[in-house]
Protein backbone atom coordinates (compact mmCIF):
# COMPACT_ATOMS: atom_id res chain seq x y z
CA UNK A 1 152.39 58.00 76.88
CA UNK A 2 151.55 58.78 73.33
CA UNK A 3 155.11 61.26 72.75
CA UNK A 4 156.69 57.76 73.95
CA UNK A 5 155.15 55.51 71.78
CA UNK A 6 155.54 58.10 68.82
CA UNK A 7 159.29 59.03 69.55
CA UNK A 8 159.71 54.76 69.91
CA UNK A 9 158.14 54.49 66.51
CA UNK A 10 159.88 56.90 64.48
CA UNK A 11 163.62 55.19 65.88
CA UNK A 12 162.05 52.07 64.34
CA UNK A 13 161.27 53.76 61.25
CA UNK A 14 163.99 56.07 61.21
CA UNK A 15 166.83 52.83 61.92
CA UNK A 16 164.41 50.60 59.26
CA UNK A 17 164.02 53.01 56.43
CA UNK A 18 160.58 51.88 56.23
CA UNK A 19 159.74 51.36 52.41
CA UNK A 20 157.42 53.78 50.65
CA UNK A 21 156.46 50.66 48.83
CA UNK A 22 154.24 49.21 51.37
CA UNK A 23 151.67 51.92 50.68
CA UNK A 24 152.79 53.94 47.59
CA UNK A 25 153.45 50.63 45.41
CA UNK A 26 157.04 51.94 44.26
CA UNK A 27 159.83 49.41 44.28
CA UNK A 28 161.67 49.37 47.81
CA UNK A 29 165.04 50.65 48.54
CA UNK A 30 165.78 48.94 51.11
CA UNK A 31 166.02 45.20 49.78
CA UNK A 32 169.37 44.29 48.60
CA UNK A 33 171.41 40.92 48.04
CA UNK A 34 173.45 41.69 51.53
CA UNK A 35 171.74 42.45 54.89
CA UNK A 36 171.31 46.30 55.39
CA UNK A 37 172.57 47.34 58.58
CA UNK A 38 169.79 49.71 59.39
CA UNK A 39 167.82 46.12 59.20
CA UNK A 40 169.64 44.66 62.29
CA UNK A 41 168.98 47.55 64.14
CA UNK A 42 165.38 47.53 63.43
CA UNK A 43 165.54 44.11 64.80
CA UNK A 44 167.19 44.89 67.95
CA UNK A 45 164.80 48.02 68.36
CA UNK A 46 161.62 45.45 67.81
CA UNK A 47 163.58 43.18 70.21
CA UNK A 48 163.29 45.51 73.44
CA UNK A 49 159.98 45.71 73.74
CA UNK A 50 158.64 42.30 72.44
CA UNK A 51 161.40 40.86 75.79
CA UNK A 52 159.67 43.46 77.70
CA UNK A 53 155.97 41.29 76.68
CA UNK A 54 157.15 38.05 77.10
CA UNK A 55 157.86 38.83 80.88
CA UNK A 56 154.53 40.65 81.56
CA UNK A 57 152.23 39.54 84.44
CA UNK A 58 148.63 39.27 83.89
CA UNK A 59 146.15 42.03 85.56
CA UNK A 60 142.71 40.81 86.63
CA UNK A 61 141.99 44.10 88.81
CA UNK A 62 139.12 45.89 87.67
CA UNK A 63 138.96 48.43 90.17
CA UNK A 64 142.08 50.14 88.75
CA UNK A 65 140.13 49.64 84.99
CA UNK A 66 137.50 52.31 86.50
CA UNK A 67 138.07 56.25 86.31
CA UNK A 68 139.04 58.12 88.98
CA UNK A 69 135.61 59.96 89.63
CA UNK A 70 133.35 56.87 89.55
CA UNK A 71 132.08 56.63 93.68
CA UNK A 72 133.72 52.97 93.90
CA UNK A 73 137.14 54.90 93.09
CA UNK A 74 136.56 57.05 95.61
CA UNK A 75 135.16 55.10 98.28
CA UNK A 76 138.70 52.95 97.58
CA UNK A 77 140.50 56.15 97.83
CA UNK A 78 138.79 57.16 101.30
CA UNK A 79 139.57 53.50 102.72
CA UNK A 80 143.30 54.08 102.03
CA UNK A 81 143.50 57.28 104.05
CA UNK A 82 142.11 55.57 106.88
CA UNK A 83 142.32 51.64 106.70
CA UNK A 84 144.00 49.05 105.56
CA UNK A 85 142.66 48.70 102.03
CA UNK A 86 142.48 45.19 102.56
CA UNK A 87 139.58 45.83 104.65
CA UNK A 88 137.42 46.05 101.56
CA UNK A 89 137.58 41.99 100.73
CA UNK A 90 139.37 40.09 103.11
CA UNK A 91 140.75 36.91 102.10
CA UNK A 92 139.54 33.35 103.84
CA UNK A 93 141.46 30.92 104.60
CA UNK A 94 139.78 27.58 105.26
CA UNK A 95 141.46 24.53 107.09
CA UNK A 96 139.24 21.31 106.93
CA UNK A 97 140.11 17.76 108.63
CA UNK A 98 139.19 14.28 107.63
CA UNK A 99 137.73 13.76 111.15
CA UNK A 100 136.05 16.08 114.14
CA UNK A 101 138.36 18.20 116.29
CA UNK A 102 137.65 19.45 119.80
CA UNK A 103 137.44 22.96 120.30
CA UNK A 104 140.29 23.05 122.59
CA UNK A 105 142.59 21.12 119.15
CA UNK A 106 140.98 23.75 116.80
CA UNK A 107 142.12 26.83 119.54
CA UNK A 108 145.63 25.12 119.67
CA UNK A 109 145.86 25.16 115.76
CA UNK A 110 144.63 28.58 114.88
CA UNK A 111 147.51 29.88 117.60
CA UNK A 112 150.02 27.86 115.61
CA UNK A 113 148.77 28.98 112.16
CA UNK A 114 148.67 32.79 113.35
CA UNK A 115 152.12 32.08 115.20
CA UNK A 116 153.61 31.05 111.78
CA UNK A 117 151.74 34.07 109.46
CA UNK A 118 152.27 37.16 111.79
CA UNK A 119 155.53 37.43 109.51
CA UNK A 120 153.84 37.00 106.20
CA UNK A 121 154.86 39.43 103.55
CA UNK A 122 151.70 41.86 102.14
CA UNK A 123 149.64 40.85 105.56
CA UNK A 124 148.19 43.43 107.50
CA UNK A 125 145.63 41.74 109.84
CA UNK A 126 144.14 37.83 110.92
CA UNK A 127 140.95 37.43 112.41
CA UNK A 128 140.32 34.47 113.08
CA UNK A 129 139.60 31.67 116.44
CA UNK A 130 142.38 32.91 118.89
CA UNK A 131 142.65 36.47 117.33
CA UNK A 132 138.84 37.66 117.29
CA UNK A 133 139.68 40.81 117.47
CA UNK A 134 142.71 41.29 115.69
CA UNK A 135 146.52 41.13 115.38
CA UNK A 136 146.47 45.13 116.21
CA UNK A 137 144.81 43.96 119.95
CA UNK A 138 146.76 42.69 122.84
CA UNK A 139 147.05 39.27 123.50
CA UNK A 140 144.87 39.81 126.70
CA UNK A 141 142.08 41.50 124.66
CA UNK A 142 141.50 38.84 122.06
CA UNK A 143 141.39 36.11 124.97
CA UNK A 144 138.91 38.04 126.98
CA UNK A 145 136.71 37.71 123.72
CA UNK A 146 137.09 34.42 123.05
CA UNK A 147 136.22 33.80 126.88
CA UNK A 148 133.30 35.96 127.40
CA UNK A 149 131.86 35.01 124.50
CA UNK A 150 131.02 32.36 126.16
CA UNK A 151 130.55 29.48 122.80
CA UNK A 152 130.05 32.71 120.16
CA UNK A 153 133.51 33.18 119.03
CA UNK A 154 134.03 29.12 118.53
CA UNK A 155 130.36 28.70 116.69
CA UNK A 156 131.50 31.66 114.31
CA UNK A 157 135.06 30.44 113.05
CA UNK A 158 134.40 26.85 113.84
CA UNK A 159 131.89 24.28 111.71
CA UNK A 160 129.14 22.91 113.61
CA UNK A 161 130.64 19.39 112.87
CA UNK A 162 133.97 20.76 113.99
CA UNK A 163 136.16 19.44 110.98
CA UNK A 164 136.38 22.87 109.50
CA UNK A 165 138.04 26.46 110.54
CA UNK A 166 137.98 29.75 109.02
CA UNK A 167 139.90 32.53 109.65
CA UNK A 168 140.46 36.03 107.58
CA UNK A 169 143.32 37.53 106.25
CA UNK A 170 143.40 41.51 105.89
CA UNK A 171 146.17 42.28 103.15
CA UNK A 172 147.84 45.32 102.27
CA UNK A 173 147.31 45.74 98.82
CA UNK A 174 143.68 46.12 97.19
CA UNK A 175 141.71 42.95 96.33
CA UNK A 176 142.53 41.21 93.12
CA UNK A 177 145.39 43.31 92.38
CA UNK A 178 148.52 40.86 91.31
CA UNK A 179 150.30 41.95 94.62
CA UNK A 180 147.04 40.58 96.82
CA UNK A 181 147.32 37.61 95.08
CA UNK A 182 151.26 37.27 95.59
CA UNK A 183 150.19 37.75 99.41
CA UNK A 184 147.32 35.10 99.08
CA UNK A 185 150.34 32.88 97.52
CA UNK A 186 152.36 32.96 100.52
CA UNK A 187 149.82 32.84 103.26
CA UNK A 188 148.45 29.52 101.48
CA UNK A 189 152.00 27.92 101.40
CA UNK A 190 152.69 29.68 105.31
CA UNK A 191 149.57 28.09 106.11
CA UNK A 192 149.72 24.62 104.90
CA UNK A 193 153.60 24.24 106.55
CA UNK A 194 152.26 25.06 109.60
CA UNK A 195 149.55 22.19 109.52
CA UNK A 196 152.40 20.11 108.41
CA UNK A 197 154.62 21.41 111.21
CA UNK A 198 152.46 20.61 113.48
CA UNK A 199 151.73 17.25 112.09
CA UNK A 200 147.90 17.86 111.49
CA UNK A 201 146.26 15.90 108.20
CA UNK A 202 144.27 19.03 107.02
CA UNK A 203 143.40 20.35 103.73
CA UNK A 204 143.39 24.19 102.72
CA UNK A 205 140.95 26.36 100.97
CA UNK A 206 140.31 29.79 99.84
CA UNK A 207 137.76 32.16 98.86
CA UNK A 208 136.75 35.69 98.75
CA UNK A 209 137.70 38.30 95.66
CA UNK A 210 141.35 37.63 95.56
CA UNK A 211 141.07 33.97 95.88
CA UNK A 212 138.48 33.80 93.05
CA UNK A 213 140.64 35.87 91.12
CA UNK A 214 143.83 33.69 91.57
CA UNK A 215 141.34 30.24 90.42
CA UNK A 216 140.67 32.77 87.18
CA UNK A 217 143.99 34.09 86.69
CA UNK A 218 144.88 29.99 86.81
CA UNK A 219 141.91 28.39 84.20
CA UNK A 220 142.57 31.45 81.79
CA UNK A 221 146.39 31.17 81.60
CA UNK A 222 145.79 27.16 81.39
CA UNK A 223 143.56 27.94 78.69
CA UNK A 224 145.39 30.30 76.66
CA UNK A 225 148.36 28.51 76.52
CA UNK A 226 146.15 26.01 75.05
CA UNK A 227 144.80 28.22 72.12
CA UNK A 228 148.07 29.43 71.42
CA UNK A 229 149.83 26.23 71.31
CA UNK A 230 146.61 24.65 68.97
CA UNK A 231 146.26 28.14 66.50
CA UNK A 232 149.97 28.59 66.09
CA UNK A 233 150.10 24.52 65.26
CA UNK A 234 147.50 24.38 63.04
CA UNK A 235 148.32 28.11 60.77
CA UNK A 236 151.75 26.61 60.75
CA UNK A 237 150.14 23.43 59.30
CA UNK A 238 148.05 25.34 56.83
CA UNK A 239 151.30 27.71 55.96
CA UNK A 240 153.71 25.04 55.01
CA UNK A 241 151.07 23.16 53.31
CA UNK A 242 150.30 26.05 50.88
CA UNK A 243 153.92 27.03 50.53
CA UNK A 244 155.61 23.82 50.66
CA UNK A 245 158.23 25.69 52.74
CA UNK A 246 158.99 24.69 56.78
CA UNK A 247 161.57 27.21 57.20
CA UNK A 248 159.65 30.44 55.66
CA UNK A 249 156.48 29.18 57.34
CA UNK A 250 158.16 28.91 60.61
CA UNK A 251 159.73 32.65 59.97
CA UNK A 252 156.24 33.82 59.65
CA UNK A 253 154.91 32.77 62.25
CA UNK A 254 157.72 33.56 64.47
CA UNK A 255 157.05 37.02 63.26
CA UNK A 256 153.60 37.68 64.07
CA UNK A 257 154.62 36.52 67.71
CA UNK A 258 157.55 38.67 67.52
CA UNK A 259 155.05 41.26 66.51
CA UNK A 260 152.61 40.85 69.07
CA UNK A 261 155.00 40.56 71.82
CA UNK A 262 156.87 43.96 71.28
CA UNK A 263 152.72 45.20 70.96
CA UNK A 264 152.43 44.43 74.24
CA UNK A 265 155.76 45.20 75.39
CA UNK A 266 155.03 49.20 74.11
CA UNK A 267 151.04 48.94 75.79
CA UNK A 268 152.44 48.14 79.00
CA UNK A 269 155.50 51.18 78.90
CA UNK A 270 152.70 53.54 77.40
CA UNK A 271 150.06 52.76 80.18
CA UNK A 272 152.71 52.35 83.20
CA UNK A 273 153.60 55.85 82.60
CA UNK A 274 149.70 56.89 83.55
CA UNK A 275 149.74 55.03 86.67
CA UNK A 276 148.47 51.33 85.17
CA UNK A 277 149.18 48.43 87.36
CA UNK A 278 149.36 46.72 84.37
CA UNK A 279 148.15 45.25 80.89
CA UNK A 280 144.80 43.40 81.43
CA UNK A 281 144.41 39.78 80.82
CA UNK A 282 141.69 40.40 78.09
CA UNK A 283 143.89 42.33 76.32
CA UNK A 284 146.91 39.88 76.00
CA UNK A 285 143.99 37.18 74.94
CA UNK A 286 142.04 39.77 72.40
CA UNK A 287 145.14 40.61 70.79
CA UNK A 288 146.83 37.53 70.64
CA UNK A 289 143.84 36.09 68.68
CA UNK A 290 143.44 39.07 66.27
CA UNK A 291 147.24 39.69 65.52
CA UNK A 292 147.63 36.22 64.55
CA UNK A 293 144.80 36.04 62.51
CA UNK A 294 145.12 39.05 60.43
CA UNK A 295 148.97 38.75 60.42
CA UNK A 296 149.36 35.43 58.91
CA UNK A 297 146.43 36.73 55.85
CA UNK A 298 148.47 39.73 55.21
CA UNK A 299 151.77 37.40 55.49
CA UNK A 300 149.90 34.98 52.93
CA UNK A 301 148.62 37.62 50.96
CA UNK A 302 152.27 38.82 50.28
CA UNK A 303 153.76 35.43 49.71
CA UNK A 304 151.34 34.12 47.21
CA UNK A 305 151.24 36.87 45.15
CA UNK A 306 155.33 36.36 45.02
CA UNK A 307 154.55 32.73 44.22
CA UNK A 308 153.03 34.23 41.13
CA UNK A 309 155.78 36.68 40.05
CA UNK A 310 158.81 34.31 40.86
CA UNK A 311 157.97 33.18 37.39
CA UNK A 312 161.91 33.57 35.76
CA UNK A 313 163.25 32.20 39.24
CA UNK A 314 165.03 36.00 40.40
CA UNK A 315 163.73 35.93 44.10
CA UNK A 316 165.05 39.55 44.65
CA UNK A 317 163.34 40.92 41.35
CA UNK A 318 160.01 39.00 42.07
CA UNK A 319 160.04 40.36 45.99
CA UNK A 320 160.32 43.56 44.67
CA UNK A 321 157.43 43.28 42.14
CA UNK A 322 154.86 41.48 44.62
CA UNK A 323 155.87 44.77 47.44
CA UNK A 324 154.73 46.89 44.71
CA UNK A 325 151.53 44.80 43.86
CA UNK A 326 150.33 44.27 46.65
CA UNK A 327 151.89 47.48 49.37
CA UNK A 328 148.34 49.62 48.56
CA UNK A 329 145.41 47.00 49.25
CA UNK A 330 147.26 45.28 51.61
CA UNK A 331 148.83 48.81 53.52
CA UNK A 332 145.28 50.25 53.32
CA UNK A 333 143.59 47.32 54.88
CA UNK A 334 145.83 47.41 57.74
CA UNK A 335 145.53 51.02 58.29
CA UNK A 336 141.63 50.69 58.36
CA UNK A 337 141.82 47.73 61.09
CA UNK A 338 144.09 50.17 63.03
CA UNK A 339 142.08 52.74 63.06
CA UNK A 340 138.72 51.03 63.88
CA UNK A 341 139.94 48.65 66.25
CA UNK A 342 142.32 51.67 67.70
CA UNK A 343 138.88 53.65 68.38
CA UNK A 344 138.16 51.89 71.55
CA UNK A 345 141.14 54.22 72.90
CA UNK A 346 138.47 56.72 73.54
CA UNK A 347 136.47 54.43 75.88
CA UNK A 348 136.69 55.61 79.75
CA UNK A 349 137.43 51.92 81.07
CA UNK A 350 141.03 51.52 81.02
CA UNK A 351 140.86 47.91 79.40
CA UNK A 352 139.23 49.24 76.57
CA UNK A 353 141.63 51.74 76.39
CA UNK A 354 144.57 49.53 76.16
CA UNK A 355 142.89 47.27 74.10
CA UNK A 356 142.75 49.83 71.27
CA UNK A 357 145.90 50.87 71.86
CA UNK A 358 147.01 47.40 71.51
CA UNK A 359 145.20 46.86 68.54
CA UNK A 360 146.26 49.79 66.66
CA UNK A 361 149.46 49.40 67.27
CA UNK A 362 150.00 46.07 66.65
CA UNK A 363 148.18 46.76 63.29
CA UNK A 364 150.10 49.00 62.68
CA UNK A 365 153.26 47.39 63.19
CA UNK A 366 152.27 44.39 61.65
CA UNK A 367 151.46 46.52 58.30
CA UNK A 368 154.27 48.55 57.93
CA UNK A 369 157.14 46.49 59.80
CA UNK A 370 156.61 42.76 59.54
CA UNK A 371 155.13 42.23 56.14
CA UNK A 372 156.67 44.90 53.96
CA UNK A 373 160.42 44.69 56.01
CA UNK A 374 161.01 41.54 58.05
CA UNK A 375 159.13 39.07 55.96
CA UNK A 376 160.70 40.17 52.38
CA UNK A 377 164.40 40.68 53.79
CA UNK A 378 163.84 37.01 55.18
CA UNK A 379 163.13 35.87 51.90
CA UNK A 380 165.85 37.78 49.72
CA UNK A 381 168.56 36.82 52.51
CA UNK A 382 167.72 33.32 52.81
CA UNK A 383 167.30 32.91 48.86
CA UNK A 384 164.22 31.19 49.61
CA UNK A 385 162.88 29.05 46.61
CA UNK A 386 158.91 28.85 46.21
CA UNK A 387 158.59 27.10 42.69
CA UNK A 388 156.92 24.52 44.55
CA UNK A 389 154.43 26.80 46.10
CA UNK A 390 153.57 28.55 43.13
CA UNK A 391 153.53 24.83 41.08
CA UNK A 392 150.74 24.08 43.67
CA UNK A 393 149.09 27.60 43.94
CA UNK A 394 149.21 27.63 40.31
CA UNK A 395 148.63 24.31 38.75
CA UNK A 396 148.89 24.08 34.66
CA UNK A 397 145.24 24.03 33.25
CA UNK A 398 145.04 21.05 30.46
């Protein structure tokens, strides 16, 4: 996975002719009045992988975040060689009514609902009222249960105030993994036509591991689309209020997105390739949060200081000067967050393994693509003109 990522970055660097500037403080090559070439291909290089983010599902299974030789591994890998692996946490399925049913309603129900789910992508087994013992048993089997046992059967899938059923669902995929909930998905929906069907006012419910997981997956996607949305509004607030610039403070923060989607476009290629079911949902939050923040400062570091040397009104000349001031502190603070946050790599737990990765990476890229290449071509293309910012970074002193 590492070759990958390596051979992936030097194409980048190789097609971007990344400037010696950023960390040597010598005046870059690579700027000109006209759009280099090798620019555009950088672009569509950074472009691959960031498409490849934006589509990524979120992971909430911890069991594949363990190492193989931990005895929860193992037990998992025992239970595939000779069960369904959905054995280990079965999903529930809950149907509750307004008012009381009769047992006899409830038996006629639960034949329906199973009737309707036996088809049900990702479902391996139902236990439930009219299949006691299984889907795998005969027809003949399961009602010789529910009739010998004689009121047991009804008293353990039926409420004692009869306006509630249960019945579980044994999937084929492990618990909590993004194709278990997929399954959950569809036996919900299956579940809820055939109440409709079947013309019977009834609610559904779910619970066990999966179904827990699916209410997380749902709260923390709600919720990071709200931190997103609020953190990219208000640093693009903050941005165009310092550099009195909409267009350049857009570009920026476009950027760090752009940044931290190809991040997690390359964490997700690099960890597929060992097996990962995917990048964890900690990860995508974690990194968001920290690529943003330390992003936009090195962003603003750059820009401010080229408020201060656009002095004679030459935006090329005074790009060029505020690369070289600034390409050592800023360069070397970027490779320090890289490599500290990028130390978790050598944790055991696979999310704290891709979070480093992720990290690093997107540290690095941020430090030695974004701010010293994308940002200052921006500016030098678009002939941006910052005497206002630096009139209001740098007010006259009476």
């Amino acid at each position: 996975a590492l070759r990958v990522v390596r051979a992936g970055m030097i194409v980048v660097l190789h097609n971007a002719t990344m400037p010696k500037a950023a960390f040597h403080g010598r005046p870059p090559t690579y700027l000109s009045r006209k759009t280099p070439p090798k620019l555009s291909r950088t672009l569509a290089v950074l472009a691959w992988p960031a498409l490849h983010g934006l589509k990524l599902s979120w992971c909430y299974d911890a069991h594949s975040s363990l190492p193989a030789r931990y005895s929860a591994s193992l037990g998992m890998d025992i239970i595939r060689q000779h069960w369904s692996v959905g054995e280990i946490s079965q999903a529930r399925v809950l149907v509750v009514t307004p008012n009381a049913q009769s047992v006899n309603e409830w038996v006629s129900t639960s034949a329906r609902i199973v009737s309707d789910l036996q088809e049900t992508a990702g479902l391996s087994d139902i236990r439930g009222l009219t299949t006691p013992l299984g889907l795998k048993e005969s027809g003949p089997a399961n009602l010789a249960a529910l009739v010998l046992g004689v009121g047991k059967v009804e008293s353990q899938f039926i409420s004692p105030d009869r306006r509630a059923m249960w019945f579980s669902a044994v999937l084929d995929h492990p618990p909590q993994s993004i194709e278990a909930m997929a399954s959950v998905d569809r036996i919900r929906t299956a579940t809820e036509q055939a109440l409709v069907q079947a013309a019977i006012p009834a609610q559904v419910h779910l619970s066990g591991a999966t179904a827990e997981t699916m209410e997380l997956r749902d709260v923390t996607q709600s919720d990071f689309r709200r931190l997103s949305i609020l953190s990219l509004s208000i640093i693009l607030l903050i941005v165009v209020a310092l550099l009195r610039d909409v267009l350049l403070s857009v570009f920026m923060v476009a950027a760090t997105v752009a940044g931290y989607l190809t991040t997690l476009g390359v964490t997700s290629w690099a960890f597929g390739l060992q097996g990962s079911s995917g990048v964890d949902w900690s990860v995508q939050v974690f990194l968001f949060i920290v690529m943003v923040a330390v992003g936009q400062d090195y962003n603003l570091f750059l820009t401010v200081r080229l408020a201060q040397e656009n002095h004679d009104g030459d935006i090329f000349a005074a790009t060029s000067r505020a690369l070289v001031h600034t390409g050592r502190v800023i360069s070397s603070c970027g490779v320090i967050m890289a490599v500290t946050l990028g130390s978790m790599v050598v944790g055991e737990i696979k999310m704290l393994q891709q979070l480093g990765f992720a990290l690093g990476l997107g540290m690095l890229i941020d430090t030695f693509v974004i701010r010293p290449l994308l940002l200052p071509s921006f500016i030098v293309l678009t002939r941006r003109n910052i005497s206002k910012a630096a009139q209001f970074l740098h007010p006259p002193i009476d």
